[in-house]
PDB file of N, CA and C in Angstrom:
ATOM      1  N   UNK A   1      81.977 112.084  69.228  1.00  0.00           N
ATOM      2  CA  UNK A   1      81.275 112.313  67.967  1.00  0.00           C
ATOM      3  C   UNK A   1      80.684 110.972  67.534  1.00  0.00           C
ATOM      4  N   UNK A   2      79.363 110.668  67.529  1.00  0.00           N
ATOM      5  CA  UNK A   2      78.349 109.932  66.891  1.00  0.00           C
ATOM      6  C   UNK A   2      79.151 109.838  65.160  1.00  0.00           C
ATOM      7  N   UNK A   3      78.652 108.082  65.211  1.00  0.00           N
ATOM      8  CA  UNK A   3      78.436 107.792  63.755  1.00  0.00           C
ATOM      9  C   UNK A   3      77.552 108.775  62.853  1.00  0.00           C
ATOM     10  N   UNK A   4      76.968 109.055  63.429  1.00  0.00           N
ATOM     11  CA  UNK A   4      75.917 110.098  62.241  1.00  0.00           C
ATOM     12  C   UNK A   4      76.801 111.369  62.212  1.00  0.00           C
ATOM     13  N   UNK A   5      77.241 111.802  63.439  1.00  0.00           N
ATOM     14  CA  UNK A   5      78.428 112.808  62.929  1.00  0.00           C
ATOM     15  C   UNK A   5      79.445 113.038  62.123  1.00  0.00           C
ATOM     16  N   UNK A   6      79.503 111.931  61.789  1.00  0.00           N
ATOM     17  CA  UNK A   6      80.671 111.666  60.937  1.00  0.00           C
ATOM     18  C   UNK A   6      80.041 111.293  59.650  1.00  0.00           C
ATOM     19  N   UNK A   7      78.668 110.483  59.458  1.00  0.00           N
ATOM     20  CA  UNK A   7      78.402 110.712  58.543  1.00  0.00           C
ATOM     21  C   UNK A   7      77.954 112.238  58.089  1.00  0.00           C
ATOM     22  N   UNK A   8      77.516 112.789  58.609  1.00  0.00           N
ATOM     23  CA  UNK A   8      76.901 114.249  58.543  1.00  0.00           C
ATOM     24  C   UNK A   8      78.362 115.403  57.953  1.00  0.00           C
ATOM     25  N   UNK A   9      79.305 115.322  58.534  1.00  0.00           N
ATOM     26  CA  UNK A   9      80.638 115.571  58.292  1.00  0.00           C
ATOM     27  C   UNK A   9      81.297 115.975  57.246  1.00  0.00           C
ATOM     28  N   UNK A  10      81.099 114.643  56.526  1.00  0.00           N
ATOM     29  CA  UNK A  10      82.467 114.398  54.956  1.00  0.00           C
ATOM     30  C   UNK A  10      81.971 114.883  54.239  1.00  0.00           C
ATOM     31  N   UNK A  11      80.728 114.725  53.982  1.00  0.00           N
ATOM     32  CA  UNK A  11      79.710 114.592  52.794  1.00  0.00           C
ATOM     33  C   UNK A  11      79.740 116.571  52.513  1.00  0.00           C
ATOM     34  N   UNK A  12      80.389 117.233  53.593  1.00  0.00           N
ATOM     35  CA  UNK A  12      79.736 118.878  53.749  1.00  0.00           C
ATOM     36  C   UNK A  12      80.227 119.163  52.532  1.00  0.00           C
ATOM     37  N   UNK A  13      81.394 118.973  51.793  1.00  0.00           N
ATOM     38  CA  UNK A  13      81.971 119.792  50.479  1.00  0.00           C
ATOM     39  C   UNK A  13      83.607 120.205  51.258  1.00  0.00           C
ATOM     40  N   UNK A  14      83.502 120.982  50.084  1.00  0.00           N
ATOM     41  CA  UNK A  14      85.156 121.178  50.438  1.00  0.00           C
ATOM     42  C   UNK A  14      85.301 122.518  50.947  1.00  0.00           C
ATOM     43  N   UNK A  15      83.935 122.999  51.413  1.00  0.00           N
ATOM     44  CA  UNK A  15      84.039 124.418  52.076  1.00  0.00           C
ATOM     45  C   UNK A  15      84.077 124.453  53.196  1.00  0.00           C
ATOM     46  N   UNK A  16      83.460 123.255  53.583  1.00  0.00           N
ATOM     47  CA  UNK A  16      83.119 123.047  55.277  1.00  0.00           C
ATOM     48  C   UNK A  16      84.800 121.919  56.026  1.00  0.00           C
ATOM     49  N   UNK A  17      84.318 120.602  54.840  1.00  0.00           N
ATOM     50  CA  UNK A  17      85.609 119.805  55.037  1.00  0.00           C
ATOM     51  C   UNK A  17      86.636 119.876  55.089  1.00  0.00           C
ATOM     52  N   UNK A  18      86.859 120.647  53.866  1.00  0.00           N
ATOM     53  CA  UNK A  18      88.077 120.663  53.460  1.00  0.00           C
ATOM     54  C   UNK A  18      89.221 119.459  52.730  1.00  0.00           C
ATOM     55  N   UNK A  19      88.219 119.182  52.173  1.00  0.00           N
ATOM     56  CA  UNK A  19      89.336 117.336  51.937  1.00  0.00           C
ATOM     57  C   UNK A  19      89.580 116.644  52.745  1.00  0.00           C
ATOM     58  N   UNK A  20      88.168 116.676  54.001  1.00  0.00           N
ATOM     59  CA  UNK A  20      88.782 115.331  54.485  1.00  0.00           C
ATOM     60  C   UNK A  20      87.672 114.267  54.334  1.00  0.00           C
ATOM     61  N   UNK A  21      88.374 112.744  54.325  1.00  0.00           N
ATOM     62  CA  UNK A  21      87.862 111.941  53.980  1.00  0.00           C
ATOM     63  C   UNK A  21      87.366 111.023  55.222  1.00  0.00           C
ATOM     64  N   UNK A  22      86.537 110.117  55.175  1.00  0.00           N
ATOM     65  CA  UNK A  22      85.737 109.573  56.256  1.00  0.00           C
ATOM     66  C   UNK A  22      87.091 108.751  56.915  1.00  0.00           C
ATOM     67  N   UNK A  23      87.782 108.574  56.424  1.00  0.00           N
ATOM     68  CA  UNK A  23      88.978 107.507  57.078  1.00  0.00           C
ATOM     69  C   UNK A  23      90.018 108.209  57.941  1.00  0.00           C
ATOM     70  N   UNK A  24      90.102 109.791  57.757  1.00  0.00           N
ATOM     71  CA  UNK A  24      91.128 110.473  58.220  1.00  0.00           C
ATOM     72  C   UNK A  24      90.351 111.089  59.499  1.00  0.00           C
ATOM     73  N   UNK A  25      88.842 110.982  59.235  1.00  0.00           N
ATOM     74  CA  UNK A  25      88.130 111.287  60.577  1.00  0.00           C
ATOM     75  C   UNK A  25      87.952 110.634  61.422  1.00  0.00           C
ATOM     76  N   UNK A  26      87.669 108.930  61.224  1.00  0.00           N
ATOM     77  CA  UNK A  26      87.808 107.784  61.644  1.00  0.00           C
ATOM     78  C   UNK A  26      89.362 107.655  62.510  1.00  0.00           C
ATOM     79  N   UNK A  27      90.362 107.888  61.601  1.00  0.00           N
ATOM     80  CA  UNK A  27      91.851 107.647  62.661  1.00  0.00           C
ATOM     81  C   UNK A  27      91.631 108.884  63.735  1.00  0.00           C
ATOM     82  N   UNK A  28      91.728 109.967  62.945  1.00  0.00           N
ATOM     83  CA  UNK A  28      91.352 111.079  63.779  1.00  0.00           C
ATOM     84  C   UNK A  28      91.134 110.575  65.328  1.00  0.00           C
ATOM     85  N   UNK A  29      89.394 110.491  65.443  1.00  0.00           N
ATOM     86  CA  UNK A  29      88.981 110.109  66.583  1.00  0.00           C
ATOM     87  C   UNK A  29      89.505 108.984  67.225  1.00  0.00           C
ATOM     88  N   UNK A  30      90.199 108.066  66.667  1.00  0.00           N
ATOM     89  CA  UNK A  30      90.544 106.618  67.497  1.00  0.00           C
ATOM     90  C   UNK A  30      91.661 107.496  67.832  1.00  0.00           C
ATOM     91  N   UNK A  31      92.473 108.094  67.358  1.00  0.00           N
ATOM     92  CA  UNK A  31      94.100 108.658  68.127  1.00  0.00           C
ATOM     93  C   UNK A  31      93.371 109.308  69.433  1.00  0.00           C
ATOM     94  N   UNK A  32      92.536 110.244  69.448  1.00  0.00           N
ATOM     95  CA  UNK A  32      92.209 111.104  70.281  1.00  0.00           C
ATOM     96  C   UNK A  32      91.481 110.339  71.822  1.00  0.00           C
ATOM     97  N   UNK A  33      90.749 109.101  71.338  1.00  0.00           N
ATOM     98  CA  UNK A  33      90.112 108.293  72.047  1.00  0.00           C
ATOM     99  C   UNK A  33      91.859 107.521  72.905  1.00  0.00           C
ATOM    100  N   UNK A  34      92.468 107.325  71.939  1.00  0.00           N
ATOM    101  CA  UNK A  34      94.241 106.341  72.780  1.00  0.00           C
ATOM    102  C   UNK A  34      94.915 107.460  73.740  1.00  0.00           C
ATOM    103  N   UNK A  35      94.407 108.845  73.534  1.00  0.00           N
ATOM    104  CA  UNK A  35      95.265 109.835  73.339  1.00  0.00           C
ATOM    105  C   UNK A  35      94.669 110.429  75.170  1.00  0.00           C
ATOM    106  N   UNK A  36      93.509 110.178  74.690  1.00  0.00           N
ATOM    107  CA  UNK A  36      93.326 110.890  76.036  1.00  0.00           C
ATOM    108  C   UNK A  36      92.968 109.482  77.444  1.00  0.00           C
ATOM    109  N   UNK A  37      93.726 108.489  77.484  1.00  0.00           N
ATOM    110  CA  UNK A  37      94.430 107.302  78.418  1.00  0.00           C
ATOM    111  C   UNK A  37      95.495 107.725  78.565  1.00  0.00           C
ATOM    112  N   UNK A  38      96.352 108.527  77.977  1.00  0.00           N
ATOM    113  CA  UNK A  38      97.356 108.807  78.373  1.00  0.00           C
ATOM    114  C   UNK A  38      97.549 109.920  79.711  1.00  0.00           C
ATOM    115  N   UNK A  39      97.879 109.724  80.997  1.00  0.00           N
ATOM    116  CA  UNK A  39      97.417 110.691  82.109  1.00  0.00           C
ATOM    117  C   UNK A  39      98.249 111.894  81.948  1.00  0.00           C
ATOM    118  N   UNK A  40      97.850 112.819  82.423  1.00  0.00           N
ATOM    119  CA  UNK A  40      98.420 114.136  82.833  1.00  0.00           C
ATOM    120  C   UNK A  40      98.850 114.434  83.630  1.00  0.00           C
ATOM    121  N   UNK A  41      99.626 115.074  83.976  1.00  0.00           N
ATOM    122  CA  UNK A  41     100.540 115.629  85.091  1.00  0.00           C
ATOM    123  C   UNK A  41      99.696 117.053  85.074  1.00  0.00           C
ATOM    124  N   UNK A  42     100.030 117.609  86.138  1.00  0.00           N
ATOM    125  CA  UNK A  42      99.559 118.832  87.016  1.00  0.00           C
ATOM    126  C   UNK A  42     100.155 120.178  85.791  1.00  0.00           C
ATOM    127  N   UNK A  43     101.792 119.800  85.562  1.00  0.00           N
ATOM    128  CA  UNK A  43     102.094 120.822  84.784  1.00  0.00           C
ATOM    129  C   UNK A  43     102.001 120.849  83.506  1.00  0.00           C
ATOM    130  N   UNK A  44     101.159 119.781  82.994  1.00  0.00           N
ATOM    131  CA  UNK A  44     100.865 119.672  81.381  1.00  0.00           C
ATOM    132  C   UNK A  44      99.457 120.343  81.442  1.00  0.00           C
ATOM    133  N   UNK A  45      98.891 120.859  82.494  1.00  0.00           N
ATOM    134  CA  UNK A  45      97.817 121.605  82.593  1.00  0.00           C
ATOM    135  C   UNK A  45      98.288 122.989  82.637  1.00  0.00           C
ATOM    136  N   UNK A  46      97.851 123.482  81.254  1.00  0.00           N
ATOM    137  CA  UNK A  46      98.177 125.427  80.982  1.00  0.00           C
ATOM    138  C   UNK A  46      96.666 125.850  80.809  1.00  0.00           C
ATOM    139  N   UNK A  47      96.284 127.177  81.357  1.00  0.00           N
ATOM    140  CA  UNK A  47      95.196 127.508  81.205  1.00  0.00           C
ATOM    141  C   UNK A  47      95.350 128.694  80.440  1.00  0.00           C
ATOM    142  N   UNK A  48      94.373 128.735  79.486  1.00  0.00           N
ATOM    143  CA  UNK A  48      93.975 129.531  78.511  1.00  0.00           C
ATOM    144  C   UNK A  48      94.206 131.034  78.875  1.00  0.00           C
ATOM    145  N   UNK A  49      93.882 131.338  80.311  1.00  0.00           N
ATOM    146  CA  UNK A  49      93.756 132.484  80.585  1.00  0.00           C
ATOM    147  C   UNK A  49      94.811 133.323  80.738  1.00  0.00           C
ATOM    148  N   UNK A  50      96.511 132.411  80.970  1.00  0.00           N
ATOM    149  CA  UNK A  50      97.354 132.745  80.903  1.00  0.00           C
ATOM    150  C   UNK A  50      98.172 133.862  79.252  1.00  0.00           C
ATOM    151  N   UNK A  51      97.181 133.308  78.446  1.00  0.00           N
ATOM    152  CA  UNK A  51      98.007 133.596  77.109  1.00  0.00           C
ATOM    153  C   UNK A  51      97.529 134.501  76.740  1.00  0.00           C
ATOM    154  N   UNK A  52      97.896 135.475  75.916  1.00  0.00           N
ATOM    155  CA  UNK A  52      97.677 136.713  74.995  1.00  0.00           C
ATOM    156  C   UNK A  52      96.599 136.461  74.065  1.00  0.00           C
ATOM    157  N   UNK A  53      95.783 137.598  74.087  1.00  0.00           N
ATOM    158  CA  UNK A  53      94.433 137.617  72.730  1.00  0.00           C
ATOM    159  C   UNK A  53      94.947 136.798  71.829  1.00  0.00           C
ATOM    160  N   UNK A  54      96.025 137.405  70.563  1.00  0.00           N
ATOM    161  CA  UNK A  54      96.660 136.427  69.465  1.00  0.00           C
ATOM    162  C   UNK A  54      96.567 135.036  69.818  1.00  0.00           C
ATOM    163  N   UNK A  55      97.378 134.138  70.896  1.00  0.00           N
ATOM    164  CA  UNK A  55      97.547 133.137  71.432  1.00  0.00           C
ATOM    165  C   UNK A  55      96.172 132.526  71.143  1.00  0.00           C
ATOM    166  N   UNK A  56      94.903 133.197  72.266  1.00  0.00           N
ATOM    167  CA  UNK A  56      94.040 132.144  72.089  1.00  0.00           C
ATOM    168  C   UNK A  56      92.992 132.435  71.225  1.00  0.00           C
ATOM    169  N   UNK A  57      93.501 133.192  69.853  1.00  0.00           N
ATOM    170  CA  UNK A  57      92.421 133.162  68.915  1.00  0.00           C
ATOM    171  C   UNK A  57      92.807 132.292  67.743  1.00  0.00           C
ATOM    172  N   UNK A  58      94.333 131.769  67.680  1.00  0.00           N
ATOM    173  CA  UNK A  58      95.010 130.914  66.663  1.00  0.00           C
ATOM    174  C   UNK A  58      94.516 129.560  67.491  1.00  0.00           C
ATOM    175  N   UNK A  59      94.381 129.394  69.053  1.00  0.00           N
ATOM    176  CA  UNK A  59      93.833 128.064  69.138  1.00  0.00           C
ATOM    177  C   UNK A  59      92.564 127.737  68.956  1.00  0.00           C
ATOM    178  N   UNK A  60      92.128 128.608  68.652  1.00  0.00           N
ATOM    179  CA  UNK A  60      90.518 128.769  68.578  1.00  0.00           C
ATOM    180  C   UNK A  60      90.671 128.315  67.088  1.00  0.00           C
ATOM    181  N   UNK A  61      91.334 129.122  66.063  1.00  0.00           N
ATOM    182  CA  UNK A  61      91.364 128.795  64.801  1.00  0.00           C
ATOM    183  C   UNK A  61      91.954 127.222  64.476  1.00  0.00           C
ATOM    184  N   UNK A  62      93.060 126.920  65.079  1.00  0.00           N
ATOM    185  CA  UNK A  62      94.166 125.771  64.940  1.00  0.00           C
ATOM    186  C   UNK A  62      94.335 124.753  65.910  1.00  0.00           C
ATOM    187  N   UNK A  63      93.089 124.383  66.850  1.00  0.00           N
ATOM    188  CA  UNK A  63      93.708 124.373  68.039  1.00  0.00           C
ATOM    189  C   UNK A  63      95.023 123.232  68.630  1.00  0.00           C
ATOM    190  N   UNK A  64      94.406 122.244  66.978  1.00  0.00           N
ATOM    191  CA  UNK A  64      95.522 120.982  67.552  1.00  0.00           C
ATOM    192  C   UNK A  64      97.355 121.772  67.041  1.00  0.00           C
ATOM    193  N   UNK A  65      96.947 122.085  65.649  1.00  0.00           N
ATOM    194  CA  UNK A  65      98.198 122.872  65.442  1.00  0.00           C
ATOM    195  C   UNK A  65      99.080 123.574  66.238  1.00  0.00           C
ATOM    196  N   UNK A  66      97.989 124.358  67.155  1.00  0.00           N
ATOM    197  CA  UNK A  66      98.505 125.712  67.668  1.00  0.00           C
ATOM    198  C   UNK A  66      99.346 125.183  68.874  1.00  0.00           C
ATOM    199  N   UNK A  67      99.238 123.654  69.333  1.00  0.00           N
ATOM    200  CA  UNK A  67      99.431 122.972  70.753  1.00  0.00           C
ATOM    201  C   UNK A  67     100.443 122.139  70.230  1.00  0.00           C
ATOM    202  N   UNK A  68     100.946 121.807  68.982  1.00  0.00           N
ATOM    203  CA  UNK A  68     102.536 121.362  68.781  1.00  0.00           C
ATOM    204  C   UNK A  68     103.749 121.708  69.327  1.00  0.00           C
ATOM    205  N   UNK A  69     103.901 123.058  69.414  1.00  0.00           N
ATOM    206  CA  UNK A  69     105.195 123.139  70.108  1.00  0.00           C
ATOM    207  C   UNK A  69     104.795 122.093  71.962  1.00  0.00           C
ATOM    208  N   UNK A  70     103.592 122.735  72.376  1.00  0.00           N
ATOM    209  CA  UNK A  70     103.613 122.341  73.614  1.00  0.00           C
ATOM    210  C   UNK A  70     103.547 120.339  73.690  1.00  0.00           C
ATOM    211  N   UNK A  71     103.021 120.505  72.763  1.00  0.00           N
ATOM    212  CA  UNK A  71     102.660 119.019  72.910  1.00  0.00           C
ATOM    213  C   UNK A  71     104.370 118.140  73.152  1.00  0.00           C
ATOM    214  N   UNK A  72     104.956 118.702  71.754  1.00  0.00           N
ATOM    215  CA  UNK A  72     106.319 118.204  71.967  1.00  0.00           C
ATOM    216  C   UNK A  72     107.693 118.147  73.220  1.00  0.00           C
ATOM    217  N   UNK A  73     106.636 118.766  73.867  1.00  0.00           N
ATOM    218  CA  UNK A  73     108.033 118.860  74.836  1.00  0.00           C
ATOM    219  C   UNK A  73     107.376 118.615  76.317  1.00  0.00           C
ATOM    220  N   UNK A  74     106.452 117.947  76.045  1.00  0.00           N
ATOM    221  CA  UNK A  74     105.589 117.147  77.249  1.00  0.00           C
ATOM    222  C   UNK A  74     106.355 115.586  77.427  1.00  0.00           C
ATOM    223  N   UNK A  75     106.461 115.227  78.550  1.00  0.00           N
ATOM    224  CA  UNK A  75     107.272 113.809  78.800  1.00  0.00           C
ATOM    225  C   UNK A  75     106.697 112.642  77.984  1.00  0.00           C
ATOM    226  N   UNK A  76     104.778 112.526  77.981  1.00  0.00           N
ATOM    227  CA  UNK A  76     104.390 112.149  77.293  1.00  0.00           C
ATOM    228  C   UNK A  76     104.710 111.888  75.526  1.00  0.00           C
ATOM    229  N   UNK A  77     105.061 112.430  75.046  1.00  0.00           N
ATOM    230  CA  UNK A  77     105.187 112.698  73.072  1.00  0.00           C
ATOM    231  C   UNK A  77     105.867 111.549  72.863  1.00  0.00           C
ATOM    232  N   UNK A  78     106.489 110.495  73.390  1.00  0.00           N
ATOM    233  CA  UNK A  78     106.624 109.620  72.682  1.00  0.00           C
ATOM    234  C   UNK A  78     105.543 108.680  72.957  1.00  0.00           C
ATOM    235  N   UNK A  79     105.156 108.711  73.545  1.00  0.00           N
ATOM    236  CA  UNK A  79     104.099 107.788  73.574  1.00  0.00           C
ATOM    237  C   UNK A  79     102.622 108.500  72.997  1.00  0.00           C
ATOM    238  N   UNK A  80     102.783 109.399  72.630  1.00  0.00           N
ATOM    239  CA  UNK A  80     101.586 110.075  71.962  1.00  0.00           C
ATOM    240  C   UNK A  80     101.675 109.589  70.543  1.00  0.00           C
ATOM    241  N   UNK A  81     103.156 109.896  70.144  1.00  0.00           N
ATOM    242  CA  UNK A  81     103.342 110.521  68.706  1.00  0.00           C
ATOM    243  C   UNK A  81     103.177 108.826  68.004  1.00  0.00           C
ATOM    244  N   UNK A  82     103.832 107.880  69.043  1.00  0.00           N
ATOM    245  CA  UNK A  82     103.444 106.254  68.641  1.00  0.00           C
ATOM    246  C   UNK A  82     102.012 105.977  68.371  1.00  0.00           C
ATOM    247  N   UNK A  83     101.039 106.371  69.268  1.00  0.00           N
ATOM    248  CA  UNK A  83      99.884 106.413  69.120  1.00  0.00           C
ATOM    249  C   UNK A  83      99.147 107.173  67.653  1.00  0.00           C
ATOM    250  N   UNK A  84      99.471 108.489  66.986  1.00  0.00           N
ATOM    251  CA  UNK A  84      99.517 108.625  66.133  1.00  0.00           C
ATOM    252  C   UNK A  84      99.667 107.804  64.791  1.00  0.00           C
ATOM    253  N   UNK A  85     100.880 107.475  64.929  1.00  0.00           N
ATOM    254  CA  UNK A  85     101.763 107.253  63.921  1.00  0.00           C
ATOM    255  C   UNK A  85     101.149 106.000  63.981  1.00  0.00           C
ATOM    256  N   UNK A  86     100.686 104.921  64.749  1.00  0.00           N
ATOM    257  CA  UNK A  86      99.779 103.677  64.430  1.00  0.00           C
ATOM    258  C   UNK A  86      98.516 103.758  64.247  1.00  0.00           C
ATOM    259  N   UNK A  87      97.725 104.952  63.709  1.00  0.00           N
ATOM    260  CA  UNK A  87      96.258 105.381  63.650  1.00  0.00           C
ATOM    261  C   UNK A  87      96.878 105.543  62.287  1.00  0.00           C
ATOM    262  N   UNK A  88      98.135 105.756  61.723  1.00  0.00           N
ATOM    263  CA  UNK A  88      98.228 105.819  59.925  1.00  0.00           C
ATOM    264  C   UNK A  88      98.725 106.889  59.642  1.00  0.00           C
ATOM    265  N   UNK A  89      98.923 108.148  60.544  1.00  0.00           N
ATOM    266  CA  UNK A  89      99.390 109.464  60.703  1.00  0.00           C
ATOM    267  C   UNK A  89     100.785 109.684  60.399  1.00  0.00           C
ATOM    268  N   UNK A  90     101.517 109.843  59.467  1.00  0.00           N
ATOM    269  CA  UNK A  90     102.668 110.194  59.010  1.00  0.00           C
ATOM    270  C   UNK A  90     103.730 111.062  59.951  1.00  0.00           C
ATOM    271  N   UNK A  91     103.279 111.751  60.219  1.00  0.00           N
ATOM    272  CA  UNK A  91     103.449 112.670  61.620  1.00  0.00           C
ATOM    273  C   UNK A  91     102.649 113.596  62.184  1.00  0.00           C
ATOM    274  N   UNK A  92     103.198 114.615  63.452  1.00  0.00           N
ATOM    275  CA  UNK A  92     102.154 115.131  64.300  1.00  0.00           C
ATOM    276  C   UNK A  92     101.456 116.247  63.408  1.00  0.00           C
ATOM    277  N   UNK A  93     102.575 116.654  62.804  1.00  0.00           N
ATOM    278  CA  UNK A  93     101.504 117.950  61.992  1.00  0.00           C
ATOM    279  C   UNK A  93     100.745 117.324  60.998  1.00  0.00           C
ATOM    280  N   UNK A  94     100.713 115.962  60.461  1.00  0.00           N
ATOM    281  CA  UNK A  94      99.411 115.748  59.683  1.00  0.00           C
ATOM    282  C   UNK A  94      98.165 115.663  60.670  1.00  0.00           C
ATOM    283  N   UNK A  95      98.351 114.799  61.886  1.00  0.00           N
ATOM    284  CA  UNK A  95      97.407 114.889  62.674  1.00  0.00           C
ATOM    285  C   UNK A  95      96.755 116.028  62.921  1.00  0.00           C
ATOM    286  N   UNK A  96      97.759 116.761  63.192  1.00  0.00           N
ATOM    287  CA  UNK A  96      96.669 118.065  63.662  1.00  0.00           C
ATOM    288  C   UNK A  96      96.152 118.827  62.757  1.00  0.00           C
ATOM    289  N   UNK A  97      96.971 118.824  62.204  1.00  0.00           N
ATOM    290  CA  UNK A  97      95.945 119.527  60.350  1.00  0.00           C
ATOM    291  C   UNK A  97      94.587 118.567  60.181  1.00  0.00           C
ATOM    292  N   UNK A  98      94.599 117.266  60.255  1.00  0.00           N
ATOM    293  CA  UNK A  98      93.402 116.597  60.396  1.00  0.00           C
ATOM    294  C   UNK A  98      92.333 117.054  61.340  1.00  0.00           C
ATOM    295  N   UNK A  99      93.185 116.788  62.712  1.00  0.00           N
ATOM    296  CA  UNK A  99      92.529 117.249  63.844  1.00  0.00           C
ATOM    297  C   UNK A  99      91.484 118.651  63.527  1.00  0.00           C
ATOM    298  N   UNK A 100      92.084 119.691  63.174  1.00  0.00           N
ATOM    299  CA  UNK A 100      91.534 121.316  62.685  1.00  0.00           C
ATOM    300  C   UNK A 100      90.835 120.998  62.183  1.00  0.00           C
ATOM    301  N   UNK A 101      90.765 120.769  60.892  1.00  0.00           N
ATOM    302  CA  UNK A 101      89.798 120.803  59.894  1.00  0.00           C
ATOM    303  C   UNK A 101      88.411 119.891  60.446  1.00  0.00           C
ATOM    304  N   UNK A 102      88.780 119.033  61.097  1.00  0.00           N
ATOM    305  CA  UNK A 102      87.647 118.472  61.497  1.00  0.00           C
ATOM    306  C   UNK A 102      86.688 118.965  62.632  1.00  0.00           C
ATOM    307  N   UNK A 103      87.402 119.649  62.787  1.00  0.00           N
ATOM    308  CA  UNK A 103      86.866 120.349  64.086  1.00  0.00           C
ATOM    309  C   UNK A 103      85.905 121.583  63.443  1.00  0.00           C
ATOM    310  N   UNK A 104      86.494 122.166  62.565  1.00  0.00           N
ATOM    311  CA  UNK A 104      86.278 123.425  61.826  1.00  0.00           C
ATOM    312  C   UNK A 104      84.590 122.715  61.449  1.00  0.00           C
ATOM    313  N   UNK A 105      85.081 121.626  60.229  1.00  0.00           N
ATOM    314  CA  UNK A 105      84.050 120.906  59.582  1.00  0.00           C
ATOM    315  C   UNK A 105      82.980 120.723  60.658  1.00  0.00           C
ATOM    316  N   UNK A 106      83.146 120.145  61.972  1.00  0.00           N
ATOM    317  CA  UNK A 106      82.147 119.863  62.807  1.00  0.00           C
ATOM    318  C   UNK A 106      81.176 121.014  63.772  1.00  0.00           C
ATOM    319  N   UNK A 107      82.032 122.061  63.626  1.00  0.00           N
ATOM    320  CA  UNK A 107      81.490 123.136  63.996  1.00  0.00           C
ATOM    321  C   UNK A 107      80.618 123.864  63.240  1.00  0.00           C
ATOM    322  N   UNK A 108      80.974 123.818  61.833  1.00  0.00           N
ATOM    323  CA  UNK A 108      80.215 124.505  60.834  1.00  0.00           C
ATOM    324  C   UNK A 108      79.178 124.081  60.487  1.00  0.00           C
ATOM    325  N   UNK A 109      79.048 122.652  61.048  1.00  0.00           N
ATOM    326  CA  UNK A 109      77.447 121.976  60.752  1.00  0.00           C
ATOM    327  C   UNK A 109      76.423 121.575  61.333  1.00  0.00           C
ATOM    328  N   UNK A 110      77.239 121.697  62.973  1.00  0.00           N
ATOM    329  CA  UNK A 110      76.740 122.533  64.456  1.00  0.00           C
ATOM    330  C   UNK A 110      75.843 123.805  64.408  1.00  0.00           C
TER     331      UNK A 110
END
């Protein structure tokens, strides 16, 4: 996501945003940028196609939310959740509540 994306972003209201502020989009993306150096293993790869309608319409809606349980119990999470938590993130579910909404926000102005 471009600087202009982000300016384009905050500014939407609180219908599109949702309360988020240019700084929580800013950590946002730097976690996600630390986040994805972190490598993957073969079995931290689940494919979508495996899961039930419900399943992948809440990740569609939630998607960072909806990937907490999984996230947590990946070998990786401590070294994720550090990464977080030094972007300013209180914990994982603030992130991903960030994460959503921004996503939501960026889609809606897409």
């Amino acid at each position: 996501m471009t600087a202009l994306s982000l300016a384009l972003l905050v500014p939407a209201g609180p219908g599109l945003s949702q309360g988020l502020t240019g700084n929580q989009v800013e950590r946002f993306l730097n976690s996600i940028e630390k986040l994805n150096q972190i490598p993957e293993t073969e079995e931290d790869l689940v494919t979508d196609f495996d899961a039930d309608p419900k399943a992948l319409q809440e990740k569609m809606i939630s998607p960072f939310t909806s990937s907490l349980p999984q996230m947590r119990t990946n070998k990786m999470y401590s070294k994720g959740i550090a990464i977080i938590k030094n972007e300013g993130f209180s914990s994982d579910v603030e992130w991903a509540s960030v994460g959503d909404r921004t996503v939501r926000a960026y889609t809606a102005r897409t």
